[in-house]
Every structure is written in C-alpha cells, then in structure tokens.
PDB file of N, CA and C in Angstrom:
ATOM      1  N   UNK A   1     -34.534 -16.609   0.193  1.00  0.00           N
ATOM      2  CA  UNK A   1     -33.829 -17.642  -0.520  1.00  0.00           C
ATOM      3  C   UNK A   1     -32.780 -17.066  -1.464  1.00  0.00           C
ATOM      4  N   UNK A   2     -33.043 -16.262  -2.018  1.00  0.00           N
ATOM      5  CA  UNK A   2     -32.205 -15.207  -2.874  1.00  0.00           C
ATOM      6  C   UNK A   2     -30.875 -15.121  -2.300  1.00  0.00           C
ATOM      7  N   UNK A   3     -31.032 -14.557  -0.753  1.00  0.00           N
ATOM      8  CA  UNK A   3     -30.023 -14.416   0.092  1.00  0.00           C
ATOM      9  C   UNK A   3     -28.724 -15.679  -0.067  1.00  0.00           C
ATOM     10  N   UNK A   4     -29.501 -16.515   0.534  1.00  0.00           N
ATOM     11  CA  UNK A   4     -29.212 -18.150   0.435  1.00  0.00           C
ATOM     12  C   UNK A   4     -28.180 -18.728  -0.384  1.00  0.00           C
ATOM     13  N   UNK A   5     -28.957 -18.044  -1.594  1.00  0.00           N
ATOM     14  CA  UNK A   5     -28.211 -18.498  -3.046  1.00  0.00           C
ATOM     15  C   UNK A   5     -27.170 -17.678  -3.335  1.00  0.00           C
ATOM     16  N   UNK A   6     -26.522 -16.724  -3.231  1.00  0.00           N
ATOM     17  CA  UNK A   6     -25.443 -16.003  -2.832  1.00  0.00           C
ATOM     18  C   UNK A   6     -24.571 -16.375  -1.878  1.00  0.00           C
ATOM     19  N   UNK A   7     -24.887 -16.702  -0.783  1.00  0.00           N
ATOM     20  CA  UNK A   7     -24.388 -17.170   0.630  1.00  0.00           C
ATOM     21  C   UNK A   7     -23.873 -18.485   0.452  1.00  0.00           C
ATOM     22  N   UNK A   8     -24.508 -19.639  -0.653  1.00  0.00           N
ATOM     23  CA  UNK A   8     -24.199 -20.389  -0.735  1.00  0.00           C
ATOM     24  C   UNK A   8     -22.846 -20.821  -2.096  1.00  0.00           C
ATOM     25  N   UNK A   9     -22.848 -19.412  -3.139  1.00  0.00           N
ATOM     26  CA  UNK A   9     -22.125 -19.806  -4.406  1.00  0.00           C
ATOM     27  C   UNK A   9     -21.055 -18.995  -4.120  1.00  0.00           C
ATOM     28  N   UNK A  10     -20.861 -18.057  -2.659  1.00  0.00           N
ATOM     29  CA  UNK A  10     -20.139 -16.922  -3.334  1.00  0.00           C
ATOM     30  C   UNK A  10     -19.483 -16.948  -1.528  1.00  0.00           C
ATOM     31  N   UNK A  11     -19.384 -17.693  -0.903  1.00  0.00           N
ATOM     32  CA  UNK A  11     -18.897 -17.841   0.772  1.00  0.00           C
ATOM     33  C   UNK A  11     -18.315 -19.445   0.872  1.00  0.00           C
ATOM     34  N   UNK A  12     -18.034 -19.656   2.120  1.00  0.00           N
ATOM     35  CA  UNK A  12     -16.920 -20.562   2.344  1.00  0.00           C
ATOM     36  C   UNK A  12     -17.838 -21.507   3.732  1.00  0.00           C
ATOM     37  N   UNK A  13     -19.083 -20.451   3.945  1.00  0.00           N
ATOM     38  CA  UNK A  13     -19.764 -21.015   4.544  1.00  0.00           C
ATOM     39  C   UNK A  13     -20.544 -22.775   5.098  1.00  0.00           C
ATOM     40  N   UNK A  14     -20.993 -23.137   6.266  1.00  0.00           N
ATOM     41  CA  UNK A  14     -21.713 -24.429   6.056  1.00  0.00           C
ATOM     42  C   UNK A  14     -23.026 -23.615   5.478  1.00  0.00           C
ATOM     43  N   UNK A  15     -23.876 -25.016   5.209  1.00  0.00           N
ATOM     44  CA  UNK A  15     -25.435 -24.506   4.725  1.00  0.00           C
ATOM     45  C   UNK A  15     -25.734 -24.533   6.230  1.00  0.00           C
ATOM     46  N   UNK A  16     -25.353 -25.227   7.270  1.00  0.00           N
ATOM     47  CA  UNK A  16     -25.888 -25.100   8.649  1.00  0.00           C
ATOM     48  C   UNK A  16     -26.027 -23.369   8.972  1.00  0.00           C
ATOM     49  N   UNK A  17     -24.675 -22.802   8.921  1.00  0.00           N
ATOM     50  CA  UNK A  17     -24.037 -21.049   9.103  1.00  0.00           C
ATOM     51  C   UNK A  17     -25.316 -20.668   8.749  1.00  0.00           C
ATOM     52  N   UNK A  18     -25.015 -21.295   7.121  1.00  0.00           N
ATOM     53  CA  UNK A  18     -26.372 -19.994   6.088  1.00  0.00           C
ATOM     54  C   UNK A  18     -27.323 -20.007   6.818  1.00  0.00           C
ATOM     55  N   UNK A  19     -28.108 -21.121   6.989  1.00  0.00           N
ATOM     56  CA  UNK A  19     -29.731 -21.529   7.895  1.00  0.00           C
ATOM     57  C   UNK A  19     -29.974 -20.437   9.171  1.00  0.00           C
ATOM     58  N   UNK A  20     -28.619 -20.722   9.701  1.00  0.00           N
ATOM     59  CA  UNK A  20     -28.682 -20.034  10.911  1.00  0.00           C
ATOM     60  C   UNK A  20     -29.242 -18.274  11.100  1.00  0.00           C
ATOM     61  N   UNK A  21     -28.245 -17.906   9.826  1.00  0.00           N
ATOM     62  CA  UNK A  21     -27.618 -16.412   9.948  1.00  0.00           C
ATOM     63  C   UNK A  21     -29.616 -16.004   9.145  1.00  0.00           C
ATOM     64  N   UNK A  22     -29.932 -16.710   8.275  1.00  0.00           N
ATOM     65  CA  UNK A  22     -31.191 -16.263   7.612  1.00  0.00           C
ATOM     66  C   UNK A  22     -32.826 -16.809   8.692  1.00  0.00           C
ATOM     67  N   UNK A  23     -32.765 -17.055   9.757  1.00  0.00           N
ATOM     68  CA  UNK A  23     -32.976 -17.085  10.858  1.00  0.00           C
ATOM     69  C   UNK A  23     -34.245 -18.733  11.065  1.00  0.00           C
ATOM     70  N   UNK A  24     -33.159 -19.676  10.378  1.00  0.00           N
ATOM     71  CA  UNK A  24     -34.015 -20.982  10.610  1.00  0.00           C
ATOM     72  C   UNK A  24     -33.264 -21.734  12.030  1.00  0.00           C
ATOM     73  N   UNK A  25     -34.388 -21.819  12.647  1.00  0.00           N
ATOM     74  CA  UNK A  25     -33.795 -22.074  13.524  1.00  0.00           C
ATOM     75  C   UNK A  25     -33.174 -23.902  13.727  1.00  0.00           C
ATOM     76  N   UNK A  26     -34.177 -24.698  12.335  1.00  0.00           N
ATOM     77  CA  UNK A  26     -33.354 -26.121  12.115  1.00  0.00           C
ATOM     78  C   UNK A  26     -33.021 -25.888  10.182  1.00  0.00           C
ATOM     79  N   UNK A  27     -31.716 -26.802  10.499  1.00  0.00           N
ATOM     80  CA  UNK A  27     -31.278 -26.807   9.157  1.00  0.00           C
ATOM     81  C   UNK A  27     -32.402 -27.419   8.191  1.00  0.00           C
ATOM     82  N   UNK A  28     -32.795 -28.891   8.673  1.00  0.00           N
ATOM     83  CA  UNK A  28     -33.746 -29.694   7.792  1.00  0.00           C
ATOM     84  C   UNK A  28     -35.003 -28.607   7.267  1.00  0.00           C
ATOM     85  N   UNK A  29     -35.183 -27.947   8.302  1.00  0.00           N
ATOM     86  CA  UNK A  29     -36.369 -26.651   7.639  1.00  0.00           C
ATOM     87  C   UNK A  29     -35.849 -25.975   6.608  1.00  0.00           C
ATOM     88  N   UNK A  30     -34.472 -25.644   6.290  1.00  0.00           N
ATOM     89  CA  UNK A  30     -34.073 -24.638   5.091  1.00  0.00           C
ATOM     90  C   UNK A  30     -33.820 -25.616   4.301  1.00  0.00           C
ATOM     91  N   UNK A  31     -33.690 -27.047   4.186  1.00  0.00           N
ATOM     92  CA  UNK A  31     -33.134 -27.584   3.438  1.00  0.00           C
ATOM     93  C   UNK A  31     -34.542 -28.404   2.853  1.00  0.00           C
ATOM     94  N   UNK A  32     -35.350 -28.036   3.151  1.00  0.00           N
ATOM     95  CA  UNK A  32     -36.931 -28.426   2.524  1.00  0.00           C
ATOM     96  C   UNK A  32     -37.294 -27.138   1.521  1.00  0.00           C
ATOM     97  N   UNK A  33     -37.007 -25.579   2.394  1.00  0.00           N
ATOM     98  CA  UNK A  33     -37.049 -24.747   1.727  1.00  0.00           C
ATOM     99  C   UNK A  33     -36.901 -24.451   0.430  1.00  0.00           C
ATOM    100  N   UNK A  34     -35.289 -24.609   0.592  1.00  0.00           N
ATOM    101  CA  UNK A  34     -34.409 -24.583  -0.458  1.00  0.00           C
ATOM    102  C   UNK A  34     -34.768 -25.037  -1.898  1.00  0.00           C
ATOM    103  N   UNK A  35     -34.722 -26.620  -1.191  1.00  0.00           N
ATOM    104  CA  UNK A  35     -34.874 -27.463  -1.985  1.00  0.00           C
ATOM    105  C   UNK A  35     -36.230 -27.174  -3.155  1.00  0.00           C
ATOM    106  N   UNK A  36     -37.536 -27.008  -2.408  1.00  0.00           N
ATOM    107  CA  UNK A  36     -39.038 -26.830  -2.922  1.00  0.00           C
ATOM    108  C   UNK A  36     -38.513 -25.828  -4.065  1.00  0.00           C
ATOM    109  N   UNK A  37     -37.753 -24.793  -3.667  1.00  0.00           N
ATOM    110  CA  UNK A  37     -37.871 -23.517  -4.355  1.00  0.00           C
ATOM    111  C   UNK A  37     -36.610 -23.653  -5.622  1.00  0.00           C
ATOM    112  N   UNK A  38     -35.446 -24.440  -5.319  1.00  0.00           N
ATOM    113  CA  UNK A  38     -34.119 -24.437  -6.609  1.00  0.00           C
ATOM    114  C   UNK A  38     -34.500 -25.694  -6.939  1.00  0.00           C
ATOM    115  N   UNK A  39     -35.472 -27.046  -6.428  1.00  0.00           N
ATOM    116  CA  UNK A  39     -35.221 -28.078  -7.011  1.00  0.00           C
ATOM    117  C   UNK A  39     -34.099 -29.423  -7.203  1.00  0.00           C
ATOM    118  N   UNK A  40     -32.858 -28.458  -6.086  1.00  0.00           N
ATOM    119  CA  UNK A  40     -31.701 -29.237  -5.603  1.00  0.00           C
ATOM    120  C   UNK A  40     -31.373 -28.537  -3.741  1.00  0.00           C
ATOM    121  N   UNK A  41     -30.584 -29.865  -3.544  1.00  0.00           N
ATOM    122  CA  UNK A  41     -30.469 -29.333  -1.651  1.00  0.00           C
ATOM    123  C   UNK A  41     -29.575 -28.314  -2.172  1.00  0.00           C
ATOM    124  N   UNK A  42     -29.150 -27.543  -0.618  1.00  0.00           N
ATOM    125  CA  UNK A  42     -28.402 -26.270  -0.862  1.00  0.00           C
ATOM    126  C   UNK A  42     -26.972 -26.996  -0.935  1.00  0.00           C
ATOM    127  N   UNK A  43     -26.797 -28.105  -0.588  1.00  0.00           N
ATOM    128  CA  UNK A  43     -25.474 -28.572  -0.675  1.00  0.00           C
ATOM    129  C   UNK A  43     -25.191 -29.167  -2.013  1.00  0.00           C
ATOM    130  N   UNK A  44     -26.031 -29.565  -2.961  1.00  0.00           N
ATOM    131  CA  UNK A  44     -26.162 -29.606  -4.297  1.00  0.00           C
ATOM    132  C   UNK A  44     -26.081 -28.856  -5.354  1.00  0.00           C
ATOM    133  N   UNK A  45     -26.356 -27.548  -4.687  1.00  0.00           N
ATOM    134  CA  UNK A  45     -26.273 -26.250  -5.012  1.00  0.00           C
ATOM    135  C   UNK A  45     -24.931 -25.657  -5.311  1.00  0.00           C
TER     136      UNK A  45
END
C-alpha cells in the first residue's frame, strides 16, 4: 500500500494502472484495500 500511495500522489497514473502494476488482479479489490487501510478511496486520495 505504501507503494500505492506514492504511485498515486506522485504519477499521472489511473488507480486502475496502479491496481494492476501492484498485482490486483480487480480494481474493486484494491479499492477495498486501500480504502480499509487510508480511510479514503485511492481516487480520494
């Protein structure tokens, strides 16, 4: 998630890309992840 959070403040990236590249194979799975662990979606982020 660490990863994530870099990937997400500091790239031009989708959160779909990010999900992908950190090896989820569905977005809604990282975006439960995410979420549990920062408390906001990664697109909130």
């Amino acid at each position: 998630m660490e990863r994530a959070e870099v990937l997400l403040r500091e790239t031009s990236l989708s959160v779909e890309e990010i999900a992908q590249m950190l090896g989820y194979r569905n977005s809604s799975n990282f975006y439960r992840a995410f979420k549990a662990r920062y408390g906001v979606s990664p697109r909130a982020y």
